[in-house]
C-alpha atoms as a PDB file:
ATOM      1  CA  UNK A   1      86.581 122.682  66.842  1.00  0.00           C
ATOM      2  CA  UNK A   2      87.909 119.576  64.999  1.00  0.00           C
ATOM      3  CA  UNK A   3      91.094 120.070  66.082  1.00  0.00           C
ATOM      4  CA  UNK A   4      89.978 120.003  69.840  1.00  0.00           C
ATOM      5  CA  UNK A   5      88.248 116.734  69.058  1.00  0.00           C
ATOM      6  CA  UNK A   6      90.732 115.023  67.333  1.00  0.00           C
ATOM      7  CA  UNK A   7      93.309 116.309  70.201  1.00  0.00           C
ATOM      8  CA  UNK A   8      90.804 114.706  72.818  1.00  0.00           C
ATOM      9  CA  UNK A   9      90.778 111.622  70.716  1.00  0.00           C
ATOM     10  CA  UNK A  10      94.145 111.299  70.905  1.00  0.00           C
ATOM     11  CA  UNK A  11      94.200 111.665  74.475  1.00  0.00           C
ATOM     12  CA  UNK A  12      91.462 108.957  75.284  1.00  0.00           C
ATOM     13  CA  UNK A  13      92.870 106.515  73.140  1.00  0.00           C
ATOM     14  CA  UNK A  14      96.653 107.031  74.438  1.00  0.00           C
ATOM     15  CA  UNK A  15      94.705 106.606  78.122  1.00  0.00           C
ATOM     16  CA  UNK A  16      92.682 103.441  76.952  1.00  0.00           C
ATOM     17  CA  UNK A  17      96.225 102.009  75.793  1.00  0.00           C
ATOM     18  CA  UNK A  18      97.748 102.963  79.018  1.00  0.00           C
ATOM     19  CA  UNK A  19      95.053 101.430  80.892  1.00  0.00           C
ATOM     20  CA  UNK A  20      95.129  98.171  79.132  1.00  0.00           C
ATOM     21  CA  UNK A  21      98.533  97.650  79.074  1.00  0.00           C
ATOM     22  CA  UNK A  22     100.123  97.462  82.452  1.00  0.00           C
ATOM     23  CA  UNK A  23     103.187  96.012  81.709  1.00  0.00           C
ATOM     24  CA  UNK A  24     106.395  96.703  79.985  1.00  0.00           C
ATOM     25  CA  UNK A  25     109.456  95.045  78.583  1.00  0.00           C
ATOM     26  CA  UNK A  26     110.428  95.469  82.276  1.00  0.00           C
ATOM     27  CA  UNK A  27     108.416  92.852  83.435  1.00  0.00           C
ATOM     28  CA  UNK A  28     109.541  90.123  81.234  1.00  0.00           C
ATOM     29  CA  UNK A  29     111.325  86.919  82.836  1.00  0.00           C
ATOM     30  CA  UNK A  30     112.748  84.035  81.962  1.00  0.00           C
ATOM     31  CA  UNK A  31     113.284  81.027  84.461  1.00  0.00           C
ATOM     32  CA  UNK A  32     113.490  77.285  84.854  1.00  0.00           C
ATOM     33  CA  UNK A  33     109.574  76.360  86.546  1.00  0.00           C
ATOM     34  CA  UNK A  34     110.502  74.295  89.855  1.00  0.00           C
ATOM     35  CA  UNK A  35     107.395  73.513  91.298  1.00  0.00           C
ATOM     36  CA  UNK A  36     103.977  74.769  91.529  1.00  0.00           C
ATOM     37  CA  UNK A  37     101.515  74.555  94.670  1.00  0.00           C
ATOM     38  CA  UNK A  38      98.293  75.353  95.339  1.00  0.00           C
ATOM     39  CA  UNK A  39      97.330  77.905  97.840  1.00  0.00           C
ATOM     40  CA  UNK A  40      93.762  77.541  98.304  1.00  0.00           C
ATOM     41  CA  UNK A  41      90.721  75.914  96.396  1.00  0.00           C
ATOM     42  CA  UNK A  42      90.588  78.561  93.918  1.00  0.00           C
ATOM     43  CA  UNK A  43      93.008  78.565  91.229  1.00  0.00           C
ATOM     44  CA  UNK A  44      95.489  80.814  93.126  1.00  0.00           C
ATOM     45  CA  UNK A  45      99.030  78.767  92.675  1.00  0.00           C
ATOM     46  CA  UNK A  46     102.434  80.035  94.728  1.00  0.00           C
ATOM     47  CA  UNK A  47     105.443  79.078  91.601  1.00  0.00           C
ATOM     48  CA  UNK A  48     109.093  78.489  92.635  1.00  0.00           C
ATOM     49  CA  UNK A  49     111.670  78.919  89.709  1.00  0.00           C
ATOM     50  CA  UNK A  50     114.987  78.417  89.192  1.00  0.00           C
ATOM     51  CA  UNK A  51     117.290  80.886  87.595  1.00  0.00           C
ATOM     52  CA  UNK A  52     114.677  83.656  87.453  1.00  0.00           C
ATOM     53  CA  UNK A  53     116.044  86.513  85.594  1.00  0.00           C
ATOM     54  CA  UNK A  54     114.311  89.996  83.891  1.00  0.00           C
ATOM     55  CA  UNK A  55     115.999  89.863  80.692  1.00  0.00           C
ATOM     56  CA  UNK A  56     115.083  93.485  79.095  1.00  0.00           C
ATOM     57  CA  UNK A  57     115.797  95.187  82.448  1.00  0.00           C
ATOM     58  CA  UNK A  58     118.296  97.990  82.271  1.00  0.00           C
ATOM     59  CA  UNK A  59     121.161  98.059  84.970  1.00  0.00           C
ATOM     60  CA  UNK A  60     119.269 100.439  86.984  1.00  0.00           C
ATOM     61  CA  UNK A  61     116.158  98.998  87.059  1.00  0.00           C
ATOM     62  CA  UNK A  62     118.197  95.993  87.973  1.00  0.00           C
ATOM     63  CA  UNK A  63     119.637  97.966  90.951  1.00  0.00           C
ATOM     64  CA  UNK A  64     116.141  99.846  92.378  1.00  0.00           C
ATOM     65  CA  UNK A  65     113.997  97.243  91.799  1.00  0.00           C
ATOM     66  CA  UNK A  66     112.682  94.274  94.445  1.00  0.00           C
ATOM     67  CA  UNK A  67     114.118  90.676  94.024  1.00  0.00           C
ATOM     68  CA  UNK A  68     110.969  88.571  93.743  1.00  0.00           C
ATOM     69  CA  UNK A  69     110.762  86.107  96.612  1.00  0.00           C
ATOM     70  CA  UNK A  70     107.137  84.843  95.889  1.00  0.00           C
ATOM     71  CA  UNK A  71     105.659  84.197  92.298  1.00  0.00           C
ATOM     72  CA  UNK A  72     102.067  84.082  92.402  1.00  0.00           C
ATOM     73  CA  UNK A  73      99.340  83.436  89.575  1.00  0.00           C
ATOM     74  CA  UNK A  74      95.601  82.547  89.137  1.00  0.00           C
ATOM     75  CA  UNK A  75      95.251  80.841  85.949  1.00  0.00           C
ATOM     76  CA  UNK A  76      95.966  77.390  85.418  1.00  0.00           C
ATOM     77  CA  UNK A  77      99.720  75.601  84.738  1.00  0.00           C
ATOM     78  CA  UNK A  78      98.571  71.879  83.439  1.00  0.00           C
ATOM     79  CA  UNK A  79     100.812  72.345  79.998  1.00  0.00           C
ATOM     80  CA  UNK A  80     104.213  73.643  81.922  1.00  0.00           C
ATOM     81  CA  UNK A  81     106.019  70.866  83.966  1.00  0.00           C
ATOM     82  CA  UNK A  82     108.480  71.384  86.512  1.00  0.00           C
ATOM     83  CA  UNK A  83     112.219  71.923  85.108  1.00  0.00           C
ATOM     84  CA  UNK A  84     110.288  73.921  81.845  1.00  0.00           C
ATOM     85  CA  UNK A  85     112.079  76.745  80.044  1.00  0.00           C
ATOM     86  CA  UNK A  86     109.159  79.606  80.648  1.00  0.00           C
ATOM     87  CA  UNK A  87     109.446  83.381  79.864  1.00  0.00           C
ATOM     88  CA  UNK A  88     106.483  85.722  81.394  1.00  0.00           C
ATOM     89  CA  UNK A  89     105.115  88.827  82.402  1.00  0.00           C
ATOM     90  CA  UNK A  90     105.499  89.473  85.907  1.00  0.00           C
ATOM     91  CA  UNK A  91     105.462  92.673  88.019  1.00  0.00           C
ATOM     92  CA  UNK A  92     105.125  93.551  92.146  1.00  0.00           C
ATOM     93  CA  UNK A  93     101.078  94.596  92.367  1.00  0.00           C
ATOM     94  CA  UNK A  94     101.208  95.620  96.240  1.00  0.00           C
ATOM     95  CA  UNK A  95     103.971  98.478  97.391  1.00  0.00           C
ATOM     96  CA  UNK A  96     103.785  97.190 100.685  1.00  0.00           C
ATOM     97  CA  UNK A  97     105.293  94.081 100.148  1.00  0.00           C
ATOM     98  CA  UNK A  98     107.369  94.247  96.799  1.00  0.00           C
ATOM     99  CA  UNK A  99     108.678  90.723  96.649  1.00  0.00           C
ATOM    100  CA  UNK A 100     105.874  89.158  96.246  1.00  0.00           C
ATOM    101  CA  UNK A 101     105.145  89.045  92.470  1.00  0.00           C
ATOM    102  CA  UNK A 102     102.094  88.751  90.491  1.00  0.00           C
ATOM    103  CA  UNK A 103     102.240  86.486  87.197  1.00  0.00           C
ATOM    104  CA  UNK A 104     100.076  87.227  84.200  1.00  0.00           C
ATOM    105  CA  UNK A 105     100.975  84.528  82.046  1.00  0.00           C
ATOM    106  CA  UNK A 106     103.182  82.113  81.060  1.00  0.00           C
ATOM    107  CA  UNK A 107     104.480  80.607  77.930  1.00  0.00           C
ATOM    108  CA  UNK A 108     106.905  77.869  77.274  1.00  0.00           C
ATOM    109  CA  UNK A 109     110.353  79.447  75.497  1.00  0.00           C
ATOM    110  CA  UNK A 110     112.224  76.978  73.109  1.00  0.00           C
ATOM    111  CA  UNK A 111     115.254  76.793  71.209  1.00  0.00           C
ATOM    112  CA  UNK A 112     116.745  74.497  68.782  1.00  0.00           C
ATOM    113  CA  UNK A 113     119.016  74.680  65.757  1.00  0.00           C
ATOM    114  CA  UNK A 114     119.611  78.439  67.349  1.00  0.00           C
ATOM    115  CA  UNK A 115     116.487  80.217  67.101  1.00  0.00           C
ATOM    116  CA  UNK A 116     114.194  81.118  69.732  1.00  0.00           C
ATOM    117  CA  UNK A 117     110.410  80.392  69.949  1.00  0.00           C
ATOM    118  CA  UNK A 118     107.714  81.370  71.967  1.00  0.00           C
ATOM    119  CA  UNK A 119     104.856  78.998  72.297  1.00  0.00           C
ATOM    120  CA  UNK A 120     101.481  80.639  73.057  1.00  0.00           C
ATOM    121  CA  UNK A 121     101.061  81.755  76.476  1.00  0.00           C
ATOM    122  CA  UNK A 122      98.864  79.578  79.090  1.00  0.00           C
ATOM    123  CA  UNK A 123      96.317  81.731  79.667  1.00  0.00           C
ATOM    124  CA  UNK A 124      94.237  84.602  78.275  1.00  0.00           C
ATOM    125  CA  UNK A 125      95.031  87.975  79.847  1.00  0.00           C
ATOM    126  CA  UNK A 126      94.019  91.662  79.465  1.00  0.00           C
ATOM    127  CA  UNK A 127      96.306  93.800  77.729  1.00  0.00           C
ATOM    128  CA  UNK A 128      96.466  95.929  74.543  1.00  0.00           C
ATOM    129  CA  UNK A 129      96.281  94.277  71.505  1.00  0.00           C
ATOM    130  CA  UNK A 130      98.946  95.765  68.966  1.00  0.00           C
ATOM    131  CA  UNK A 131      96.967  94.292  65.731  1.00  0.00           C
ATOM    132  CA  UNK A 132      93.751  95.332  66.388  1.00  0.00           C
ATOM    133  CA  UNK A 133      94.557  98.697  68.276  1.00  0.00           C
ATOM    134  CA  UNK A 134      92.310  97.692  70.914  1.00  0.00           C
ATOM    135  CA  UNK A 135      92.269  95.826  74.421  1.00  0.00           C
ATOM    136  CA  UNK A 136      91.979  92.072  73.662  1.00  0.00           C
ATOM    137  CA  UNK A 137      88.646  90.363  75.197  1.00  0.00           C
ATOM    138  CA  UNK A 138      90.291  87.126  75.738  1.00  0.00           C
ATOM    139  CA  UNK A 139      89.107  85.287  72.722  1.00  0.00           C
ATOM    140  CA  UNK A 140      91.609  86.339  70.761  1.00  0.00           C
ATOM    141  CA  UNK A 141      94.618  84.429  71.379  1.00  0.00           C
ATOM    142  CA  UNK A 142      97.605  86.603  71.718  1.00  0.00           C
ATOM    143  CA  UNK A 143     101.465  86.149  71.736  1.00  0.00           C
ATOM    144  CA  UNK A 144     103.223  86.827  74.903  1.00  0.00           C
ATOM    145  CA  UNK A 145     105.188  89.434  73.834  1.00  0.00           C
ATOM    146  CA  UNK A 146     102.887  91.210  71.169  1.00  0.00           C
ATOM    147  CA  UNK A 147     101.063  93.071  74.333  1.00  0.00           C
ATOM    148  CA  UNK A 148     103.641  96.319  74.535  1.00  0.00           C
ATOM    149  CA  UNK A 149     103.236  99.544  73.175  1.00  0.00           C
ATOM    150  CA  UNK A 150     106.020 100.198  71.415  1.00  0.00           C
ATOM    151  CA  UNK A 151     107.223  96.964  69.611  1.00  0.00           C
ATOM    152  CA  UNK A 152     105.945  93.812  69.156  1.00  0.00           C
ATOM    153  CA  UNK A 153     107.158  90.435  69.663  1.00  0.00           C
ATOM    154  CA  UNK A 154     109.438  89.640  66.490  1.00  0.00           C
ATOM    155  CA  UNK A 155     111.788  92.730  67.736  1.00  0.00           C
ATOM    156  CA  UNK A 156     111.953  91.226  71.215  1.00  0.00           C
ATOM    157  CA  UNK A 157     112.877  87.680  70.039  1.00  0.00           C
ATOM    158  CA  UNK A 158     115.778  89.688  68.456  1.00  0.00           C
ATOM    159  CA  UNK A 159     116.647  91.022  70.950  1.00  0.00           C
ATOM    160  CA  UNK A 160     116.734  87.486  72.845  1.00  0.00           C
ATOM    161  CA  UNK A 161     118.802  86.262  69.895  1.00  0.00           C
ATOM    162  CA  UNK A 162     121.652  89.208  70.430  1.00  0.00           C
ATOM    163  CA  UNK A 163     121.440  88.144  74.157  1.00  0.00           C
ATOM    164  CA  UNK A 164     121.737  84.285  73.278  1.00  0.00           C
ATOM    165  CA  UNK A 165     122.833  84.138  69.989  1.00  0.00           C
ATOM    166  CA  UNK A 166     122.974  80.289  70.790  1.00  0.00           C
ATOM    167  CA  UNK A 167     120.970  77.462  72.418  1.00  0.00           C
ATOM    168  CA  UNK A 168     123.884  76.781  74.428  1.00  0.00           C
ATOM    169  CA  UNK A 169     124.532  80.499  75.330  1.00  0.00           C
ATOM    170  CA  UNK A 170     120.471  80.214  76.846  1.00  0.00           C
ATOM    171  CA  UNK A 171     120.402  76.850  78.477  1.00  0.00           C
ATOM    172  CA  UNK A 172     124.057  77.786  79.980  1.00  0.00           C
ATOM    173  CA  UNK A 173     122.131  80.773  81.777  1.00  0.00           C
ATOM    174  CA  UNK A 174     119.147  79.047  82.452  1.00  0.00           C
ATOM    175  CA  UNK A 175     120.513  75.188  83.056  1.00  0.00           C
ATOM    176  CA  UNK A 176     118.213  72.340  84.100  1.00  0.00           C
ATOM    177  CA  UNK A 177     117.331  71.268  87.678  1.00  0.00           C
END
């Protein structure tokens, strides 16, 4: 009997963890922030970017997924100004129209004397939270890349350094306005 609970344990948490953490490294971006407009009176903002590009996409997710032609959000972008260096979480949330992307958050990317930095992100948003094995409740401030299952955000800003190994190698892909 303790094995079936521990099995069914298991199972709810993995399904919890599933549930709270909708995105993956797929949905990571980095772009130059255009301009921002708002769409109505609530805090629902259309984004244009420059240079958007999915950096931990494999070539065929590259090939079978939808080019975002919309960037959408609903949290606030007073701290990012236009022609910012941003990476984010971003994925398609409607089938029907796959372009149009949904933003969870936001954070401003940095680089100088060669490394890589992440500030905080913008805005508070659900997902699973690696140190304390459970889905974050908003008050606890979490980094941008800290909210995936499998590694956390050190390993990914390695993996940022092997694809820019300099600040000129990332502001060469991503160049100002």
């Amino acid at each position: 009997m303790k094995g079936f609970f521990l099995v069914l344990n298991i199972t709810l948490s993995i399904n919890l963890a599933f549930a709270c953490a909708p995105h993956s490294p797929n949905d990571v971006f980095i772009a130059r922030l255009q301009s921002v407009q708002q769409l109505s009176s609530s805090n629902h903002k259309q984004l244009t970017f420059q240079h958007p590009h999915f950096i931990f996409q494999s070539l065929l997710t590259k090939i079978f997924s939808s080019k975002p032609k919309q960037w959408h959000s609903d949290f606030s972008i007073k701290t990012i100004k236009s022609n910012d260096l941003v990476i984010g979480l971003a994925y398609p949330p409607d089938k029907t129209t796959p372009q149009n992307y949904q933003i969870s958050s936001l954070a401003l990317l940095h680089c100088d004397k060669n490394i890589i930095t992440i500030d905080h992100p913008i805005s508070p948003f659900s997902a699973w939270n690696r140190k304390t094995q459970r889905c974050n409740n908003q008050s606890i401030p979490m980094k941008l890349l800290d909210v995936f299952l499998e590694h956390d955000q050190t390993y990914y800003l390695k993996k940022l350094h092997q694809k820019y190994p300099t600040c000129d190698a990332l502001f060469s892909a991503f160049p100002k306005l």
